[in-house]
PDB file of N, CA and C in Angstrom:
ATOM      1  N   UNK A   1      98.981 106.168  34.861  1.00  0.00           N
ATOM      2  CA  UNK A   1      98.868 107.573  34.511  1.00  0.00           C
ATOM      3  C   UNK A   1      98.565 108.366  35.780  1.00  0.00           C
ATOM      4  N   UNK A   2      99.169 109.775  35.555  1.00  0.00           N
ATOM      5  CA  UNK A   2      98.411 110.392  36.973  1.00  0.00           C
ATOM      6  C   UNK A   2      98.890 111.602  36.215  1.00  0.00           C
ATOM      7  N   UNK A   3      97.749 112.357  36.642  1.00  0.00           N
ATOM      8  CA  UNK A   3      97.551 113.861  36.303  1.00  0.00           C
ATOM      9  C   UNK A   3      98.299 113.995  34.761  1.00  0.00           C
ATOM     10  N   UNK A   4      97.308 113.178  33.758  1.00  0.00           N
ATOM     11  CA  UNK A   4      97.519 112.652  32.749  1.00  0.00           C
ATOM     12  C   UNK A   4      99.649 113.114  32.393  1.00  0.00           C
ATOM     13  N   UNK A   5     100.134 112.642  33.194  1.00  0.00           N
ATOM     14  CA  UNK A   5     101.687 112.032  32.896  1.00  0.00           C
ATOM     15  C   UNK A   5     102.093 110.723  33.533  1.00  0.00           C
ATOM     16  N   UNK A   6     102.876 110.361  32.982  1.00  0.00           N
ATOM     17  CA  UNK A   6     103.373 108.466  33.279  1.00  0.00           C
ATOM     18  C   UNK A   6     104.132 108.801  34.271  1.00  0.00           C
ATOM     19  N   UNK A   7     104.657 108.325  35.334  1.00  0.00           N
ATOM     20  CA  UNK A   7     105.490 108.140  36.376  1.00  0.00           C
ATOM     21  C   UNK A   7     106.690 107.390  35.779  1.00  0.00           C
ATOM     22  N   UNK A   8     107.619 107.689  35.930  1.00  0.00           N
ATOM     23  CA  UNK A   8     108.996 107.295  35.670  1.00  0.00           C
ATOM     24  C   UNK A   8     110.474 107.137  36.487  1.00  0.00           C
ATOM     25  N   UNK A   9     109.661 106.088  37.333  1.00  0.00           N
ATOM     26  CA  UNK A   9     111.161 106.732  38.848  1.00  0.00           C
ATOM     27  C   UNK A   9     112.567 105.910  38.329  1.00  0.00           C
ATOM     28  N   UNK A  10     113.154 106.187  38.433  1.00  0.00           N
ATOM     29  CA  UNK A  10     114.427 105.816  37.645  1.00  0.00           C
ATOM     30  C   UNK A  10     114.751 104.611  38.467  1.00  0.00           C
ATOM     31  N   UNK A  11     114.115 103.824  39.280  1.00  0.00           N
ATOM     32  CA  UNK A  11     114.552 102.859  40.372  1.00  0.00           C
ATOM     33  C   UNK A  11     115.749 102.506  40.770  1.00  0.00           C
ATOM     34  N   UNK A  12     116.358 101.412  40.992  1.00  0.00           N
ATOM     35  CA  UNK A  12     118.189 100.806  41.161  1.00  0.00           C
ATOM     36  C   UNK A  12     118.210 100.125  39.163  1.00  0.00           C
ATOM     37  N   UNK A  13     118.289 101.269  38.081  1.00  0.00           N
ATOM     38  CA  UNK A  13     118.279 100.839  36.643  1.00  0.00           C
ATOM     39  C   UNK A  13     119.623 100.938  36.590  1.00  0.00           C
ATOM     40  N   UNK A  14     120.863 101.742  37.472  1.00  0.00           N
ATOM     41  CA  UNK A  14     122.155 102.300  37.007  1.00  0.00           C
ATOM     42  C   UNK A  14     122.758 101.720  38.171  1.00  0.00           C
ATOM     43  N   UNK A  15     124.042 101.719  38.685  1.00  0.00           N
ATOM     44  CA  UNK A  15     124.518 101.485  39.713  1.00  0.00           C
ATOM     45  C   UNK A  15     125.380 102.871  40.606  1.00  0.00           C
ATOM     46  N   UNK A  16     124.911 103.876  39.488  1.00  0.00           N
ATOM     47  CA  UNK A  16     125.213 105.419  40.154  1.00  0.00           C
ATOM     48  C   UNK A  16     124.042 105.527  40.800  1.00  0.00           C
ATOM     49  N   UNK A  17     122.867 104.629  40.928  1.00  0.00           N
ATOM     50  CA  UNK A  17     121.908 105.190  41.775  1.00  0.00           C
ATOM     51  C   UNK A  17     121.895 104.360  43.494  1.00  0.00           C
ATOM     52  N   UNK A  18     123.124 103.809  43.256  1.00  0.00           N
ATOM     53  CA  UNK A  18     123.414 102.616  44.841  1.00  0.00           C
ATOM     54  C   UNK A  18     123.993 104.275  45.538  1.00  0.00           C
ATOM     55  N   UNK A  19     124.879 105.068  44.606  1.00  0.00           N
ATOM     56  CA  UNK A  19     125.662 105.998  45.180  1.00  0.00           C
ATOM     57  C   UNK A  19     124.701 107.074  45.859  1.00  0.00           C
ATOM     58  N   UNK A  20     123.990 107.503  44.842  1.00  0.00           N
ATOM     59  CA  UNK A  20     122.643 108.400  44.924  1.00  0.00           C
ATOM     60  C   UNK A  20     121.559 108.258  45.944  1.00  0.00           C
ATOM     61  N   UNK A  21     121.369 106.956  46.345  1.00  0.00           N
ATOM     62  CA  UNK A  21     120.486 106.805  47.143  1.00  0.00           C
ATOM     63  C   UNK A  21     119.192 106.795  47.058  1.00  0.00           C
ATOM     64  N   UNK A  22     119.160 107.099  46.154  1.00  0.00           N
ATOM     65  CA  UNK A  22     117.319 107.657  45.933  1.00  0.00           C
ATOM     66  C   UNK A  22     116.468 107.043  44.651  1.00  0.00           C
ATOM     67  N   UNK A  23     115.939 106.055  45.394  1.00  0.00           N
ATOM     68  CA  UNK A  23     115.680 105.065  43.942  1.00  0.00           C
ATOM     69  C   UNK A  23     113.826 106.162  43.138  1.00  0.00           C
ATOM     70  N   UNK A  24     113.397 106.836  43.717  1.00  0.00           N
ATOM     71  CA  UNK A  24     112.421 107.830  43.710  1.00  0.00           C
ATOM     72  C   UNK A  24     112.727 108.735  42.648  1.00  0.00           C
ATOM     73  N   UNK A  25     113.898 109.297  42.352  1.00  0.00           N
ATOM     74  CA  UNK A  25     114.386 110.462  41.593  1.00  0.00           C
ATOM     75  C   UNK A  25     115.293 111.249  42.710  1.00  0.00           C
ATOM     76  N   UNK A  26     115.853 112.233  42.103  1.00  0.00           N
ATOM     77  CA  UNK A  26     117.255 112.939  42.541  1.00  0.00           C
ATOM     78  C   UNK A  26     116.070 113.622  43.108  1.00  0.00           C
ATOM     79  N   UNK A  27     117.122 114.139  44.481  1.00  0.00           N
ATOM     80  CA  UNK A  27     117.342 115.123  45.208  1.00  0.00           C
ATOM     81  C   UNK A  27     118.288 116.195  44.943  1.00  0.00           C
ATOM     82  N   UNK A  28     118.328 117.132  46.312  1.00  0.00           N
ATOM     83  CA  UNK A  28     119.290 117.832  46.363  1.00  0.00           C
ATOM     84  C   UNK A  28     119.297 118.724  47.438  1.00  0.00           C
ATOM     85  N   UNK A  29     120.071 118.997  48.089  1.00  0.00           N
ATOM     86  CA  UNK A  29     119.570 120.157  49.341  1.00  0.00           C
ATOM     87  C   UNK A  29     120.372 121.569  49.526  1.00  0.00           C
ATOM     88  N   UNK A  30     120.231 122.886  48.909  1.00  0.00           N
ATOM     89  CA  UNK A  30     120.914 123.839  48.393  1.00  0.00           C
ATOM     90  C   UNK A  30     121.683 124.369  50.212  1.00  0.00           C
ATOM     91  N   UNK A  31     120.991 124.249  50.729  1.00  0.00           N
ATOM     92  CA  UNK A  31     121.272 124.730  51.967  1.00  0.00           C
ATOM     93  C   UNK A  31     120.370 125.913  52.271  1.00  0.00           C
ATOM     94  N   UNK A  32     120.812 126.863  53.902  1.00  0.00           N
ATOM     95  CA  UNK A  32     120.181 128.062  53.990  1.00  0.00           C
ATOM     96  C   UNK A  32     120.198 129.236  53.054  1.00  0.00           C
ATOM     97  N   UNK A  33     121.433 129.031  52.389  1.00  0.00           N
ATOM     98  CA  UNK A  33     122.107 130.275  51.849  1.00  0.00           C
ATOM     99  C   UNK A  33     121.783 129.763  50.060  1.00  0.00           C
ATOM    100  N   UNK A  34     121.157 128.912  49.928  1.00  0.00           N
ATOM    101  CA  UNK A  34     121.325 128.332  48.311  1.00  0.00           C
ATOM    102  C   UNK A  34     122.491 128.614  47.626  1.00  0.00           C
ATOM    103  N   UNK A  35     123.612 127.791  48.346  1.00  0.00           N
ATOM    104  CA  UNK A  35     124.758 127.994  48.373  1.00  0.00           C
ATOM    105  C   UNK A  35     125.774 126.940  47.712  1.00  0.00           C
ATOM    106  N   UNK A  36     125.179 124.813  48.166  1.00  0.00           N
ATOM    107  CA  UNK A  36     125.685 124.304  47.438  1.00  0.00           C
ATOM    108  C   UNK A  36     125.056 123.470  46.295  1.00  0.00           C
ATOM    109  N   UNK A  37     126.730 123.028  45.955  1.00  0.00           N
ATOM    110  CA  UNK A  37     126.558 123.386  44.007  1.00  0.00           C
ATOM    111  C   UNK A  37     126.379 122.145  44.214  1.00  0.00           C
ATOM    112  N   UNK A  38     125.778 121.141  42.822  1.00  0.00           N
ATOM    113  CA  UNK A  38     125.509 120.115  42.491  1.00  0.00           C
ATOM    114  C   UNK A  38     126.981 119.161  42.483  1.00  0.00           C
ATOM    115  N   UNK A  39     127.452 118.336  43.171  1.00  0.00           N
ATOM    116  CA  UNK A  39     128.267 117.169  42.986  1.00  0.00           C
ATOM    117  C   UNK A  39     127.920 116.464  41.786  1.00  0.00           C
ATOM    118  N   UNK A  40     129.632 115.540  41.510  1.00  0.00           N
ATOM    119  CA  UNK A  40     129.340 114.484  40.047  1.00  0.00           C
ATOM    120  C   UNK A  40     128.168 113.895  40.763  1.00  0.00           C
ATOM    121  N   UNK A  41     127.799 113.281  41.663  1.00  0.00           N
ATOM    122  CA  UNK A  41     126.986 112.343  41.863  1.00  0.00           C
ATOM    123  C   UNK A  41     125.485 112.468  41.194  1.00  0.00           C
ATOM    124  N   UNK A  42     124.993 114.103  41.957  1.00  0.00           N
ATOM    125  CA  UNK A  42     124.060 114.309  41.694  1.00  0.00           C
ATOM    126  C   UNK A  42     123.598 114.509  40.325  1.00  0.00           C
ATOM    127  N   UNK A  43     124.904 115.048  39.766  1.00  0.00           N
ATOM    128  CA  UNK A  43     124.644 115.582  38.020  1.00  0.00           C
ATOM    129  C   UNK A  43     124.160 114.154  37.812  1.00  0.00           C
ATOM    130  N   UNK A  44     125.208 113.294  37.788  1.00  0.00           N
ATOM    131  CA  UNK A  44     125.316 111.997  36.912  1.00  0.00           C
ATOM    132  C   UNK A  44     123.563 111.359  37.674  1.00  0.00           C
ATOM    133  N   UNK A  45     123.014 111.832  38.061  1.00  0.00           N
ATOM    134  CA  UNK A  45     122.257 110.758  38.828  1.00  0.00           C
ATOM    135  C   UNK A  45     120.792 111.778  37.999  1.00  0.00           C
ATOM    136  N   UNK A  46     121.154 112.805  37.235  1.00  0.00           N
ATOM    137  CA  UNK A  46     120.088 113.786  36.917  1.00  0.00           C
ATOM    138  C   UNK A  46     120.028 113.333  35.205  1.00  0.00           C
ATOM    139  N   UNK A  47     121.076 113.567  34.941  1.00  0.00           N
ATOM    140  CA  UNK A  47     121.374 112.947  33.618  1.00  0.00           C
ATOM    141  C   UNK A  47     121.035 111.213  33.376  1.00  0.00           C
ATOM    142  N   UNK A  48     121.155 110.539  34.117  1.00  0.00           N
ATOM    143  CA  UNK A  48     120.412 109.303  33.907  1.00  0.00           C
ATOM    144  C   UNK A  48     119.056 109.677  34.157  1.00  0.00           C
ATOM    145  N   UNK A  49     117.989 110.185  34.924  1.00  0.00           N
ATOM    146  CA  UNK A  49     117.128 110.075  34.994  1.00  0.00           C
ATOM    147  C   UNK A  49     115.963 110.581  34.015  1.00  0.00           C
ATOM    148  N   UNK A  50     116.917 111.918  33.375  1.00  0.00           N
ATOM    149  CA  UNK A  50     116.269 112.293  32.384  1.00  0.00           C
ATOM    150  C   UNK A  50     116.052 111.753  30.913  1.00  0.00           C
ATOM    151  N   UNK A  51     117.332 111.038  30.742  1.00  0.00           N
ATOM    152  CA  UNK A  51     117.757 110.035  29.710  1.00  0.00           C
ATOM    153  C   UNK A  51     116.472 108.876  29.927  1.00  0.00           C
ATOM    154  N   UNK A  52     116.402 108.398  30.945  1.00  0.00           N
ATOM    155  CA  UNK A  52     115.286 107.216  31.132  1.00  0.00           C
ATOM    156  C   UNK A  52     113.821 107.403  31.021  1.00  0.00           C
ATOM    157  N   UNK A  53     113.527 109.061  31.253  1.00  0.00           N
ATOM    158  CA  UNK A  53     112.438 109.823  31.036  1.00  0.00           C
ATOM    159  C   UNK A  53     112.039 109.949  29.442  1.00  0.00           C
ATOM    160  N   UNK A  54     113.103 110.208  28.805  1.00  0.00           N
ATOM    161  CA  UNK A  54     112.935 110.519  27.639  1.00  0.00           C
ATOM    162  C   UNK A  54     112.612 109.436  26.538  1.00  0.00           C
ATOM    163  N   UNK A  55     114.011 108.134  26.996  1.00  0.00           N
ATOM    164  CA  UNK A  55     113.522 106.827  26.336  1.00  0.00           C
ATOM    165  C   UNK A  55     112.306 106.449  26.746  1.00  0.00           C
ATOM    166  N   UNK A  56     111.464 105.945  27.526  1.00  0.00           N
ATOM    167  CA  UNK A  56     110.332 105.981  28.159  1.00  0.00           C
ATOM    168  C   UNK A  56     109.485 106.342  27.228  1.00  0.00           C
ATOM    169  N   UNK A  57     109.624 107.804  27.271  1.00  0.00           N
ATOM    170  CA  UNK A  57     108.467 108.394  26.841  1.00  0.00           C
ATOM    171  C   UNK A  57     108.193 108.410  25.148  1.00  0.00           C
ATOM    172  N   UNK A  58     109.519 107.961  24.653  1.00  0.00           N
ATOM    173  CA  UNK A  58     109.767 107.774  22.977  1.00  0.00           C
ATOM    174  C   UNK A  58     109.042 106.415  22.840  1.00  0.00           C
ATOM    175  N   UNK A  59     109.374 105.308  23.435  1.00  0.00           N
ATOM    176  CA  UNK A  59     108.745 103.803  24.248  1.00  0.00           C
ATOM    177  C   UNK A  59     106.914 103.918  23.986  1.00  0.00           C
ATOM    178  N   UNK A  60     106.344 104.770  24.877  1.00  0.00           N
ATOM    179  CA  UNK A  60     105.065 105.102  24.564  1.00  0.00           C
ATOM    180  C   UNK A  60     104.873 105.895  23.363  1.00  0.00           C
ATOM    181  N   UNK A  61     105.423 106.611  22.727  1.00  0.00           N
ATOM    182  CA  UNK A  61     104.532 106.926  21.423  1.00  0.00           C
ATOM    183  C   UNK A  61     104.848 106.481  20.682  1.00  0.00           C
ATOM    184  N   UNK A  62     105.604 105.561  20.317  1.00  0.00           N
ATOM    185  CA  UNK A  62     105.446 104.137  19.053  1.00  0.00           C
ATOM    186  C   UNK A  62     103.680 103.739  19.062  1.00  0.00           C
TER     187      UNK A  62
END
């Protein structure tokens, strides 16, 4: 637990996250201008993580 929420890093669970890089949770870097847009990668790598957040957290309140 920390700051009463569970930690949930999505680790290497998918193999879109070999692509992603970031076994921690998604990134993203908009630029100076908050200019660029989210790639499939990143979507797909946001959408798993939240999906794993959610099962997780359904997981603990049984």
């Amino acid at each position: 637990m920390h700051f009463g929420g569970v930690l949930v890093p999505p680790g290497y669970t998918d193999g879109l996250k070999f692509a992603d890089g970031n076994p921690y949770g998604v990134s993203h870097v908009t630029g100076p201008e908050n200019k660029n847009e989210l790639d499939d990668a990143t979507t797909a790598a946001l959408t798993h993580m939240a999906t794993r957040v959610v099962t997780i957290a359904e997981a603990l309140a049984k």
